[in-house]
Protein backbone atom coordinates (compact mmCIF):
# COMPACT_ATOMS: atom_id res chain seq x y z
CA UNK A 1 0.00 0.00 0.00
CA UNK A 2 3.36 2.18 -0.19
CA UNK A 3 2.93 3.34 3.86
CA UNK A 4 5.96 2.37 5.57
CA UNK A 5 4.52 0.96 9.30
CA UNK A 6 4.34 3.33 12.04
CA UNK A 7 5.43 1.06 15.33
CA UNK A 8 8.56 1.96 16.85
CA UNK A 9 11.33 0.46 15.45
CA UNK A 10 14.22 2.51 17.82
CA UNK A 11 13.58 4.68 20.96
CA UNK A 12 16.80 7.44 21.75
CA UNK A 13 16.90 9.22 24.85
CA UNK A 14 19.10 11.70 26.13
CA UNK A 15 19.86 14.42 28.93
CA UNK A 16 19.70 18.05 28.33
CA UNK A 17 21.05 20.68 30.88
CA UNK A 18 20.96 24.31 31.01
CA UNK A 19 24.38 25.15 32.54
CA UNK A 20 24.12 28.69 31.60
CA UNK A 21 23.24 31.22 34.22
CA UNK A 22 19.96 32.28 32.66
CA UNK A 23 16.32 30.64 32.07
CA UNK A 24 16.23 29.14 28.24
CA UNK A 25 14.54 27.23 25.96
CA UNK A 26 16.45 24.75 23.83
CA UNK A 27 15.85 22.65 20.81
CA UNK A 28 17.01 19.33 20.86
CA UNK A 29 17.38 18.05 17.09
CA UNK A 30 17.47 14.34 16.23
CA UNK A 31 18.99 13.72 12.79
CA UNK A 32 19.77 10.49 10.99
CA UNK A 33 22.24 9.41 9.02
CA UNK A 34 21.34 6.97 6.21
CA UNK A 35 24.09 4.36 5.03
CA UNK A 36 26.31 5.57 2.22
CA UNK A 37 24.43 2.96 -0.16
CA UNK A 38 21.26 4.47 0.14
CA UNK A 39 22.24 7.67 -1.31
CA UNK A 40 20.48 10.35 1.08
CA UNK A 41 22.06 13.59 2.35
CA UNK A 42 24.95 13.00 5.14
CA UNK A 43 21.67 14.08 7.46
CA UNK A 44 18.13 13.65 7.84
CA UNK A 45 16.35 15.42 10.87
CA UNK A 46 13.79 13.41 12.22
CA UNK A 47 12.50 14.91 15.67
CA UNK A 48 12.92 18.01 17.25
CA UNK A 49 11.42 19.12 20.86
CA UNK A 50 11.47 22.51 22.49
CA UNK A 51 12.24 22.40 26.22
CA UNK A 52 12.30 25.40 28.27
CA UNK A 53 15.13 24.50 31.82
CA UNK A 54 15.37 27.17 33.89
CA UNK A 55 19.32 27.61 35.21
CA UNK A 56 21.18 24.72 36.32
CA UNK A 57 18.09 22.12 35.29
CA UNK A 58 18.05 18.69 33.13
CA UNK A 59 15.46 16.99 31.30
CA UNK A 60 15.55 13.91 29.42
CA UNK A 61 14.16 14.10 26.05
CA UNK A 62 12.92 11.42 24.25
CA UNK A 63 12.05 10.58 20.51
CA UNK A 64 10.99 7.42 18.69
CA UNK A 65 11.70 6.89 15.36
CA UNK A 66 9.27 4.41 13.27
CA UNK A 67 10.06 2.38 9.88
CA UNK A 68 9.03 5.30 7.67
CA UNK A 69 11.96 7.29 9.12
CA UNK A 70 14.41 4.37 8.47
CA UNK A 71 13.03 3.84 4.82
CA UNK A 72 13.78 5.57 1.36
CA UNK A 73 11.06 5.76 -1.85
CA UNK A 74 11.55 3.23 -4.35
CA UNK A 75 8.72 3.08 -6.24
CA UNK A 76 7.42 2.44 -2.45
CA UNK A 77 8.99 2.66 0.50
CA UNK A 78 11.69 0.30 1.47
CA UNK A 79 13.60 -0.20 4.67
CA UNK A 80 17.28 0.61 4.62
CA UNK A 81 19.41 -1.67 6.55
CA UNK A 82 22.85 -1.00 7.32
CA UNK A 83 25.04 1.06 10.04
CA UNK A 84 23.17 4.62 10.32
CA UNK A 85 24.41 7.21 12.46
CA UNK A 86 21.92 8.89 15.21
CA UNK A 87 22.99 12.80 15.71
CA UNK A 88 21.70 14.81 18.31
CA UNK A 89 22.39 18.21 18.39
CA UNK A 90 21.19 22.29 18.37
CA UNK A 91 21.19 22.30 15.01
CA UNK A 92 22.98 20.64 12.18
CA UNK A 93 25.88 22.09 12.38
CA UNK A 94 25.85 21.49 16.42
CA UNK A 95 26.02 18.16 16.80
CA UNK A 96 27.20 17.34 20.58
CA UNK A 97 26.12 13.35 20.73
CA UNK A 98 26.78 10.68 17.79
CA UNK A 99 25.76 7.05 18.44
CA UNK A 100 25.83 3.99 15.76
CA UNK A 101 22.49 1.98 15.11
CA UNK A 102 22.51 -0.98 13.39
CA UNK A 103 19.59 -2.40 11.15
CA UNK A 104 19.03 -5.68 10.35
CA UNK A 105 17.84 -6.65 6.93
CA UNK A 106 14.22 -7.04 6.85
CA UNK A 107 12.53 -10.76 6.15
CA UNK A 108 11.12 -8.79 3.16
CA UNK A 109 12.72 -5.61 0.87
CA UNK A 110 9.19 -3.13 0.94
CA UNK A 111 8.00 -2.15 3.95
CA UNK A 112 4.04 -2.23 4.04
């Protein structure tokens, strides 16, 4: 039906802290990075959430991402497998955590 499935397929968490000395918001960015055989840009963002910490505070953010954000359009979509790369960051060109995630070939080449 060319709709990639929308159960979580990876959960990422991580800690934010405001170790400035003034109230802020801040925008935590997830981006992906596809394997170098699927032919996508070096990165993808896939979540973003707006947390305002007052000084000195932490959260822990979370985002999941679903097949859909793990699949390219070929004529439908199709999971990637292969060693992506998980960025979190302010921006794209603020990345402060990197972390590897593996996918496993699927049993079958389209995701429905």
């Amino acid at each position: 039906n060319g709709r990639a499935p929308a159960t979580p397929t990876c959960e990422v968490s991580f800690r934010i802290t405001n170790s400035g000395p003034r109230d802020g918001d801040e925008v935590a960015q997830l981006y992906l990075g596809f394997p170098a055989s699927a032919l996508e840009p070096p990165q993808l963002l896939r979540r973003f959430s707006r947390s305002f910490l007052r000084s000195g505070e932490s959260t822990v953010v979370q985002f999941q991402l679903h097949g859909a954000d793990l699949s390219i359009w070929e004529g439908g979509w199709k999971l990637v497998a292969g060693d992506f790369t998980l960025l979190v960051g302010a921006s794209s060109r603020d990345i402060r955590l990197r972390a590897p995630l593996l996918v496993a070939s699927p049993v079958s080449s389209n995701v429905a």
